[in-house]
C-alpha atoms as a PDB file:
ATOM      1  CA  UNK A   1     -65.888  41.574  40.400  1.00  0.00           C
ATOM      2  CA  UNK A   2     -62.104  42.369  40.368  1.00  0.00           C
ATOM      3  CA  UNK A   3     -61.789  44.062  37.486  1.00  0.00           C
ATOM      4  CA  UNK A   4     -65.114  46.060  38.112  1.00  0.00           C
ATOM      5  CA  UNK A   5     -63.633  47.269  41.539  1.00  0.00           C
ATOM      6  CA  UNK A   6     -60.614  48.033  39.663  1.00  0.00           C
ATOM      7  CA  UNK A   7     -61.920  49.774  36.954  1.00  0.00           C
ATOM      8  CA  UNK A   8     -63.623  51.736  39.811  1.00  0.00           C
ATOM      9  CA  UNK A   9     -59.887  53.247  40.998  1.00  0.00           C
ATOM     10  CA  UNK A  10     -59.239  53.705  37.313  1.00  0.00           C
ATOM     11  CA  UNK A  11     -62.074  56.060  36.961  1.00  0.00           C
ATOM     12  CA  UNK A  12     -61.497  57.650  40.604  1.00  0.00           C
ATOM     13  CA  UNK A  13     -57.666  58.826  39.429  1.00  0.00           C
ATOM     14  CA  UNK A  14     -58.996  60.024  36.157  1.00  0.00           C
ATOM     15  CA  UNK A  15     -60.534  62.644  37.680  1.00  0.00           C
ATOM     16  CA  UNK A  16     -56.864  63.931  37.990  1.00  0.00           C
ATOM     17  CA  UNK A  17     -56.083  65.541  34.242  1.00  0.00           C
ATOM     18  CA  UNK A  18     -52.047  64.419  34.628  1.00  0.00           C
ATOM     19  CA  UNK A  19     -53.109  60.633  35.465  1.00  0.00           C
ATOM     20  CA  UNK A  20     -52.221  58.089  32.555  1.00  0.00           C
ATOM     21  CA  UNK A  21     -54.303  54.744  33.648  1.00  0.00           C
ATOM     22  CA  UNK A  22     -51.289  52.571  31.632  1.00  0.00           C
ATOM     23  CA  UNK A  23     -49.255  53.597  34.541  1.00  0.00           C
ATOM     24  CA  UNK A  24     -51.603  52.164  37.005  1.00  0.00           C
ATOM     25  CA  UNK A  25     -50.633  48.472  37.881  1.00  0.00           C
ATOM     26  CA  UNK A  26     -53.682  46.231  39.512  1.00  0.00           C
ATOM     27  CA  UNK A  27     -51.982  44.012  42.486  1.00  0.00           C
ATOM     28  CA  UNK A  28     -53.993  42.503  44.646  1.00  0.00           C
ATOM     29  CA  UNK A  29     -57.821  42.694  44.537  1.00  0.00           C
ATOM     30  CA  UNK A  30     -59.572  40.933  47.757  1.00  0.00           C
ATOM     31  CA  UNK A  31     -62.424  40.661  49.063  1.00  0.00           C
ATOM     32  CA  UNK A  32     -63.502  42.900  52.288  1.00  0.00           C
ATOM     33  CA  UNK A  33     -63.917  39.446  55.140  1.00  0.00           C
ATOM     34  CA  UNK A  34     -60.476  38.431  53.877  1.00  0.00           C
ATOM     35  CA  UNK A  35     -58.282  41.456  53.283  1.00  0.00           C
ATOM     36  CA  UNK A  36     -56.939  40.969  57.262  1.00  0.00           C
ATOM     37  CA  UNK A  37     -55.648  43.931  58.880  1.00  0.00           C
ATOM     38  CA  UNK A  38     -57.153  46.721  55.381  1.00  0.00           C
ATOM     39  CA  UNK A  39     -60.952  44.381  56.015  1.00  0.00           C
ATOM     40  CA  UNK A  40     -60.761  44.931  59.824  1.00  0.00           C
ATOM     41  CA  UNK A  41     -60.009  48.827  59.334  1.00  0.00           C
ATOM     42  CA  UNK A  42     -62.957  48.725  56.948  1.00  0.00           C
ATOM     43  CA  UNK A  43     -64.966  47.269  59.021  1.00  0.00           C
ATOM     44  CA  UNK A  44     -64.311  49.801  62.072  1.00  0.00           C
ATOM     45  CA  UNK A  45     -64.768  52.664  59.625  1.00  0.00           C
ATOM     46  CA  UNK A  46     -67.639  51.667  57.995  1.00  0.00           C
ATOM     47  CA  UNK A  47     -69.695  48.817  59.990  1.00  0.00           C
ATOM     48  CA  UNK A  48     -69.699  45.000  59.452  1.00  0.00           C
ATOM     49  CA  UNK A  49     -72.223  45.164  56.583  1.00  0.00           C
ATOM     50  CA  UNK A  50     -70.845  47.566  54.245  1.00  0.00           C
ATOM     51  CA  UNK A  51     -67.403  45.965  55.067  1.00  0.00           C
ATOM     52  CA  UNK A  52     -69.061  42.809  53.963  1.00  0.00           C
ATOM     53  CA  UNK A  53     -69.663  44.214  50.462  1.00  0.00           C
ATOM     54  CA  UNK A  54     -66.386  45.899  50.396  1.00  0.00           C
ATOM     55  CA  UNK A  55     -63.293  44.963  48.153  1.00  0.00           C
ATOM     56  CA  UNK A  56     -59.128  45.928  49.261  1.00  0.00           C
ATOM     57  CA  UNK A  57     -57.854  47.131  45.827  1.00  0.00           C
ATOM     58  CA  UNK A  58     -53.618  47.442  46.007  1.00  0.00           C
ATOM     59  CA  UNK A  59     -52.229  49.019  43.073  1.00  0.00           C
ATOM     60  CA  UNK A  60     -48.746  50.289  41.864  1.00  0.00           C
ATOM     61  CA  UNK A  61     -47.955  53.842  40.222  1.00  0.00           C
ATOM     62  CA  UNK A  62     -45.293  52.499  37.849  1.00  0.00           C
ATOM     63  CA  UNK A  63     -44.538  56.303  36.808  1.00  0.00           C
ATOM     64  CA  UNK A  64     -43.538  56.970  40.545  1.00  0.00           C
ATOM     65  CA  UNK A  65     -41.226  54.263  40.678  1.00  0.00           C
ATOM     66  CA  UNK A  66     -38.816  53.492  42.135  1.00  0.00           C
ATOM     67  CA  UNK A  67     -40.257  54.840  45.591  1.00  0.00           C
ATOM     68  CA  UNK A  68     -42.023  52.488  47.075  1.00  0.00           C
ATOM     69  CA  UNK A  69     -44.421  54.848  49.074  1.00  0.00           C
ATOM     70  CA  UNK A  70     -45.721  57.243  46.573  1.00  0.00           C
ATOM     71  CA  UNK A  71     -46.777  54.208  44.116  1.00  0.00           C
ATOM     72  CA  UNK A  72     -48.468  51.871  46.174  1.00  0.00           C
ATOM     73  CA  UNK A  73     -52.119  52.386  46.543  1.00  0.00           C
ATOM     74  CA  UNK A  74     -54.863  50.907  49.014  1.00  0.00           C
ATOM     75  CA  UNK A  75     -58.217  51.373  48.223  1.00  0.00           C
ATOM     76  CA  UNK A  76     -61.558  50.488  49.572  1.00  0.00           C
ATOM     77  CA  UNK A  77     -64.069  49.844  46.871  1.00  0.00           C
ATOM     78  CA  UNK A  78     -67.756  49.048  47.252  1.00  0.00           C
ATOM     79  CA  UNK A  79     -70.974  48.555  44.875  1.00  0.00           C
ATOM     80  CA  UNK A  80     -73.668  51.017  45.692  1.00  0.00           C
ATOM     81  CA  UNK A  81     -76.450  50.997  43.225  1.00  0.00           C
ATOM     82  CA  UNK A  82     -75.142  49.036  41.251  1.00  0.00           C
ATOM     83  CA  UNK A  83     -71.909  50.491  39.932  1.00  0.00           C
ATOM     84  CA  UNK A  84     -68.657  50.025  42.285  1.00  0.00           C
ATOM     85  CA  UNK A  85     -67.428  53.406  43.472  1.00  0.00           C
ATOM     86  CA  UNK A  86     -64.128  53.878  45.629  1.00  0.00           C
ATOM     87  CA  UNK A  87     -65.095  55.331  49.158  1.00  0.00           C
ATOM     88  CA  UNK A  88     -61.571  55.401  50.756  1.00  0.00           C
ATOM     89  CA  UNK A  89     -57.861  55.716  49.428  1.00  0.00           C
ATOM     90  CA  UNK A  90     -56.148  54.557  52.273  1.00  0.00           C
ATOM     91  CA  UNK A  91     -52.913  54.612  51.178  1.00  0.00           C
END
């Protein structure tokens, strides 16, 4: 389920033309209940039940390194019939 919810950011930055997914490092990939402080802000946002289903996806820009700001990415990535789709970039 990891690489499906990253594969899900993949295809959300592709809809930018200039985005080259070799620069686009996969981090972290957790689930919703145990992503602490990113699941509890996903559960305010979006209820307890979609939180449930929800995955924290952190990735790195390597092309926008060295700042540390512009190339992270938090992202909050859900399966809704059947296909994950990214609902929130939060960082």
């Amino acid at each position: 389920m990891a690489e499906a919810a990253f594969a899900a950011v993949v295809r959300y930055n592709e809809r930018d033309p200039a985005f080259d997914p070799a620069t686009l490092r996969r981090d972290r990939v957790v689930p919703g209940p145990d992503a602490g402080p990113r699941g509890e802000q996903a559960a305010a946002e979006c209820g307890a039940a979609m939180a449930a289903r929800t995955f924290v996806v952190m990735t790195t820009r390597t092309d926008l390194l060295p700042s540390q700001s512009a190339s992270q990415g938090v992202w909050f990535v859900s399966r809704v019939e059947g296909r994950f789709v990214v609902w929130q970039q939060v960082h």
